[in-house]
N, C-alpha and C. Protein backbone atom coordinates (compact mmCIF):
# COMPACT_ATOMS: atom_id res chain seq x y z
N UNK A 1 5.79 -1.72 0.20
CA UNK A 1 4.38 -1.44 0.39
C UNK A 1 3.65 -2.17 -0.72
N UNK A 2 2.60 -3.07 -0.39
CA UNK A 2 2.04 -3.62 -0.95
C UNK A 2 0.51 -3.92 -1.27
N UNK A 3 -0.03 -2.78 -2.46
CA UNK A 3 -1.58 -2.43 -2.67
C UNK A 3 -2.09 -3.47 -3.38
N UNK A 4 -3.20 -4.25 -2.19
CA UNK A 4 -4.02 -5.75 -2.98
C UNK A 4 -5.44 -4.55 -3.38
N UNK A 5 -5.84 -5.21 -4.13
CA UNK A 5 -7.00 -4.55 -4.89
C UNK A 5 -7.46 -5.09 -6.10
N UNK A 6 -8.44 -4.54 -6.85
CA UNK A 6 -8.85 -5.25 -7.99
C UNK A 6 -9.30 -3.46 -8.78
N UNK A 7 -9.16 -3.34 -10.11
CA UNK A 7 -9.84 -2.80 -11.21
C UNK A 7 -10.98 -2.16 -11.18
N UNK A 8 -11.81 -3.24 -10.48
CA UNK A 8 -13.53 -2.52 -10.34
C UNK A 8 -13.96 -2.18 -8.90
N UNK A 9 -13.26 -1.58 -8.10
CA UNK A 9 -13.19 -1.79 -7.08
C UNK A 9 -13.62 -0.48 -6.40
N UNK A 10 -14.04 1.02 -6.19
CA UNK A 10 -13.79 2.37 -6.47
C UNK A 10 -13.19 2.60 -5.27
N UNK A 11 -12.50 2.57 -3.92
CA UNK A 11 -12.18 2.88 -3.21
C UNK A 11 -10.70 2.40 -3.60
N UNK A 12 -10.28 1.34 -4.42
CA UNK A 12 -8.83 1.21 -4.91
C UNK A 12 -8.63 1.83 -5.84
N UNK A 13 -9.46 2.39 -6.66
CA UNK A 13 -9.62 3.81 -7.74
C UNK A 13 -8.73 5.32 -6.85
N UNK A 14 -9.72 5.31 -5.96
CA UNK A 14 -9.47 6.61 -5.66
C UNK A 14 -7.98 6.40 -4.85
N UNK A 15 -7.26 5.56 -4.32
CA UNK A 15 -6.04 4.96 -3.60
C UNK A 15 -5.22 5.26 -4.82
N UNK A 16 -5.12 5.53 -5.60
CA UNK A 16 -4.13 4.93 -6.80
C UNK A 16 -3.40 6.17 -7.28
N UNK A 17 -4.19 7.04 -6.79
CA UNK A 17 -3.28 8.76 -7.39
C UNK A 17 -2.81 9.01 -5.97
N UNK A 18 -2.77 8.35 -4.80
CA UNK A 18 -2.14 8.56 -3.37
C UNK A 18 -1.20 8.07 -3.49
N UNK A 19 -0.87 6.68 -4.04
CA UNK A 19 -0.02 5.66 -4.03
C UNK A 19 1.10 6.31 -4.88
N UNK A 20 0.49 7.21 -6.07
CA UNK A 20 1.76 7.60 -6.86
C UNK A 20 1.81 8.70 -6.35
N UNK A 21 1.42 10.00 -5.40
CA UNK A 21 2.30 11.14 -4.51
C UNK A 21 2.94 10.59 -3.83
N UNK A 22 3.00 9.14 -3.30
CA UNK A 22 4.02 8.63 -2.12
C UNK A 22 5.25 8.13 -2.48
N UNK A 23 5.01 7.50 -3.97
CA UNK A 23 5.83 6.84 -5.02
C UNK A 23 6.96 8.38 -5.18
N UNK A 24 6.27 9.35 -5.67
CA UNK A 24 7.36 10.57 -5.73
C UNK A 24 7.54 11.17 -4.84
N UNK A 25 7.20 11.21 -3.65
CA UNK A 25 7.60 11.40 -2.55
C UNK A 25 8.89 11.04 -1.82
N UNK A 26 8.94 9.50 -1.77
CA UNK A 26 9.47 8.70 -1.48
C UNK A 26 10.49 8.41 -2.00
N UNK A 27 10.18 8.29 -3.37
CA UNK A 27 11.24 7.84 -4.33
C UNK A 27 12.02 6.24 -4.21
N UNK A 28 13.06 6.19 -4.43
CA UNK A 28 13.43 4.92 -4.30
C UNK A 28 13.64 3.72 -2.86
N UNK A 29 13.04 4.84 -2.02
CA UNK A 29 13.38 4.54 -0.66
C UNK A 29 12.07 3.35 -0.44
N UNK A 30 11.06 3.84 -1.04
CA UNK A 30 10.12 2.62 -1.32
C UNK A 30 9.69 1.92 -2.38
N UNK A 31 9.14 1.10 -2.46
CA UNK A 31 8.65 0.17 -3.39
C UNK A 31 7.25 -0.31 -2.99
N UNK A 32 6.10 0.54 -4.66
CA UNK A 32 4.89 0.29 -4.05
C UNK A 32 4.39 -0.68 -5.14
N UNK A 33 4.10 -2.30 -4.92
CA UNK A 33 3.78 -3.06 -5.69
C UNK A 33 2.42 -3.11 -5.46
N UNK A 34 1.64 -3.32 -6.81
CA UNK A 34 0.18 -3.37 -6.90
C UNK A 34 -0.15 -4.71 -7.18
N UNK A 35 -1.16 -5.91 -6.16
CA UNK A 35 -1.55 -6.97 -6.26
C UNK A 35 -3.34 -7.29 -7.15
N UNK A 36 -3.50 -7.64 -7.58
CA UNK A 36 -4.70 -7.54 -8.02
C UNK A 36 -5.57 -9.16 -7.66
N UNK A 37 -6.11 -8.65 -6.62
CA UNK A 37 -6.92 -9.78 -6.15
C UNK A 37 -7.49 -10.32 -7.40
N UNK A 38 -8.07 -10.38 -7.88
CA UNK A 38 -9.20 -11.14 -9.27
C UNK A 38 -7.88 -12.18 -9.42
N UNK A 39 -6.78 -11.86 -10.12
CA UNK A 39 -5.64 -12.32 -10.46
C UNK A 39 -4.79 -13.21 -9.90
N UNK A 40 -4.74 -12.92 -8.75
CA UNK A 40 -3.66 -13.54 -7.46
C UNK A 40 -4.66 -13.84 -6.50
N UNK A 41 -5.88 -14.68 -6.67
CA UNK A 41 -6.38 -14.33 -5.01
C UNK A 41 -5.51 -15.39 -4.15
N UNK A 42 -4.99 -16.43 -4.36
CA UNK A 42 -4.01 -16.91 -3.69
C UNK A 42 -3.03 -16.21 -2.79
N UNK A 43 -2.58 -15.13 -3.27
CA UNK A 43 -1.40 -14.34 -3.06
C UNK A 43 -2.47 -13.44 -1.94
N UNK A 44 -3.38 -13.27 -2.12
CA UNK A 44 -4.24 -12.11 -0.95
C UNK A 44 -4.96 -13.00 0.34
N UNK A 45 -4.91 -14.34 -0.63
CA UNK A 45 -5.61 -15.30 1.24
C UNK A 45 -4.17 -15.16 2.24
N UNK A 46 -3.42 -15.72 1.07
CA UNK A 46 -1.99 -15.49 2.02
C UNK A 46 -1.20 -14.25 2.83
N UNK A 47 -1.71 -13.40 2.11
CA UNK A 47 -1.72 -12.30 3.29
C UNK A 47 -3.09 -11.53 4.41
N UNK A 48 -3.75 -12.51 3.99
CA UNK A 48 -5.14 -12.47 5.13
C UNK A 48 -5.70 -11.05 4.66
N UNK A 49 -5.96 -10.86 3.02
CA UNK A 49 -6.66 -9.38 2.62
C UNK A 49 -7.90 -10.19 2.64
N UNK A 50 -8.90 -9.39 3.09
CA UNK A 50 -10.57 -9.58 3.73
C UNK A 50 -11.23 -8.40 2.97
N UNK A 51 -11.05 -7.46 2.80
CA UNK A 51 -11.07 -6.46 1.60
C UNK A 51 -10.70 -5.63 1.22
N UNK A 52 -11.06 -5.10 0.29
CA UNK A 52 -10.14 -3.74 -0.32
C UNK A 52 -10.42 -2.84 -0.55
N UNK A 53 -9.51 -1.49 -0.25
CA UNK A 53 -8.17 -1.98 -0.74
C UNK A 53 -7.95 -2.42 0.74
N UNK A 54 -6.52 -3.18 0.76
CA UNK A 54 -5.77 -3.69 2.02
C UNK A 54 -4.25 -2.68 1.30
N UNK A 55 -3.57 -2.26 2.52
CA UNK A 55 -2.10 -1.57 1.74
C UNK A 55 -1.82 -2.59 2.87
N UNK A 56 0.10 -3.04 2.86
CA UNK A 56 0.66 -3.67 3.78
C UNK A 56 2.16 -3.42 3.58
N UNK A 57 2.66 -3.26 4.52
CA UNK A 57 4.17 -2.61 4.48
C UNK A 57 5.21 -3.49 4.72
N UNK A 58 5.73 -4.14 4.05
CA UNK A 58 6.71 -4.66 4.56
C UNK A 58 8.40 -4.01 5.17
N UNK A 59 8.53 -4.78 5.86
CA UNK A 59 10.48 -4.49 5.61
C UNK A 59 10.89 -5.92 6.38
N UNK A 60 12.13 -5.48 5.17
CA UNK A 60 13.30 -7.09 4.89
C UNK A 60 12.14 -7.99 4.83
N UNK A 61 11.01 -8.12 3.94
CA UNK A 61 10.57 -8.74 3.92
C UNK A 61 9.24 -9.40 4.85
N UNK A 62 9.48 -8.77 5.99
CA UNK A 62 8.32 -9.10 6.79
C UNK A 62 7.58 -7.82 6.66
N UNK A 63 5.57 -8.81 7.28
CA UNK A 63 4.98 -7.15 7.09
C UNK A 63 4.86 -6.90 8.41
N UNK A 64 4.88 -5.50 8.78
CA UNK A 64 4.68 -4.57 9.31
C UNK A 64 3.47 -4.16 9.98
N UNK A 65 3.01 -4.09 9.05
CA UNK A 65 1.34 -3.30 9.14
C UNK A 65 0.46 -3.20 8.22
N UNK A 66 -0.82 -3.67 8.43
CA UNK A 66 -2.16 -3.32 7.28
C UNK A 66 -3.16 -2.54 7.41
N UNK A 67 -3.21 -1.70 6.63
CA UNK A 67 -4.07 -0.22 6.38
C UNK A 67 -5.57 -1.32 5.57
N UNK A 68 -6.50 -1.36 6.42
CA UNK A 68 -7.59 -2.12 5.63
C UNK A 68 -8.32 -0.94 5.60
N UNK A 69 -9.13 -0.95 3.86
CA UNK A 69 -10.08 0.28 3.73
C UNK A 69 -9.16 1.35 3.10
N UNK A 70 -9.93 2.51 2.53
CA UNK A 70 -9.21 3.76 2.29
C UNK A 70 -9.11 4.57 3.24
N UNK A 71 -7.71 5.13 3.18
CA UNK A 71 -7.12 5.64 4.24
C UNK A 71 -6.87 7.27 3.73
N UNK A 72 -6.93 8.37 4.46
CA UNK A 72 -6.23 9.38 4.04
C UNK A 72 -4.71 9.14 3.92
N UNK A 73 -4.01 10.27 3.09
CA UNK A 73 -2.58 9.96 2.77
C UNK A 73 -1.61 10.08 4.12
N UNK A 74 -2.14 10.82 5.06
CA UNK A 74 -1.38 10.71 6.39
C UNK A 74 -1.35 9.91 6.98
N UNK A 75 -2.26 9.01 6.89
CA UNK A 75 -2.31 7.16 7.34
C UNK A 75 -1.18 7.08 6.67
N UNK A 76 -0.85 6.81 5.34
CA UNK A 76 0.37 5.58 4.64
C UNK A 76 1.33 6.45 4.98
N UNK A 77 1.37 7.95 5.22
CA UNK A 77 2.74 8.63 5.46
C UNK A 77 3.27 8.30 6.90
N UNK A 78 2.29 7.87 7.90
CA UNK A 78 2.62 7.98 8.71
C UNK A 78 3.38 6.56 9.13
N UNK A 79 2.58 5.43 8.79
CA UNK A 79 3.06 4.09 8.67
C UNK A 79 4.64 4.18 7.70
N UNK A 80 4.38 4.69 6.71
CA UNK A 80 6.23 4.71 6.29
C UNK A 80 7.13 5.64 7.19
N UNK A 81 6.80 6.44 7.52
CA UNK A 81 7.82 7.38 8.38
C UNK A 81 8.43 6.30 9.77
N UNK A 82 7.25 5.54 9.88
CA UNK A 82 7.78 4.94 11.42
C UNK A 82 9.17 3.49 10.77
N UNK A 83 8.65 3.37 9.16
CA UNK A 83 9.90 2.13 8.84
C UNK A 83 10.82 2.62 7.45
N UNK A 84 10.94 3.82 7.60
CA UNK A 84 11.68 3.93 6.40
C UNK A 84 11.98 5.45 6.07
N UNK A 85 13.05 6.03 5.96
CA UNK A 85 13.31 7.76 6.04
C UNK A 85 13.03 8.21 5.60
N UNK A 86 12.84 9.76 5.89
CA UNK A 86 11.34 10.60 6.24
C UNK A 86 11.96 11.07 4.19
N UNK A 87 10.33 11.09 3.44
CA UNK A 87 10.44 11.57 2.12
C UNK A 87 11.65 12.51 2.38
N UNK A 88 12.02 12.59 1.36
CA UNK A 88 12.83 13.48 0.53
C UNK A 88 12.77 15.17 0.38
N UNK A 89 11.26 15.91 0.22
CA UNK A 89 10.85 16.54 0.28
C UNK A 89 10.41 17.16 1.11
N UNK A 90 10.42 16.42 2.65
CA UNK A 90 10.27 17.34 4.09
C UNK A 90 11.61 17.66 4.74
């Protein structure tokens, strides 16, 4: 799972304490890397982020799916449940 975003951004503000209940949720079963457009915008044309936040899921490497905008946490739970086993904690 892969959160493009930037610092000054407030809707990738408020994403960022979701990202870490999913992180312990999840645990090692995922991997949530944080992209920072300002930084990489190369790396965000290339995944066609238009704005943010964008989340995008990969597996084996390909993506999956993109959550554009802030999402409630049952959006990203629900997108990982369909590619990757169900948290730990249900």
């Amino acid at each position: 799972m892969v959160d493009f975003g930037a610092p000054w951004c407030p809707p990738c503000k408020v994403l960022l304490p979701l990202l870490e209940e999913l992180h312990q949720e999840y645990g090692d079963t995922v991997s949530i890397l944080k992209v920072n457009c300002d930084e990489l915008p190369e790396l965000a044309a290339e995944a066609g982020v238009m704005s943010m936040p964008t989340v995008i899921v990969f597996k084996e490497g390909q993506p999956m799916e993109k959550l554009v905008g802030l999402r409630p946490k049952s959006a990203y739970q629900g997108v990982l449940n369909k590619y990757v086993l169900t948290p730990s904690i249900l």
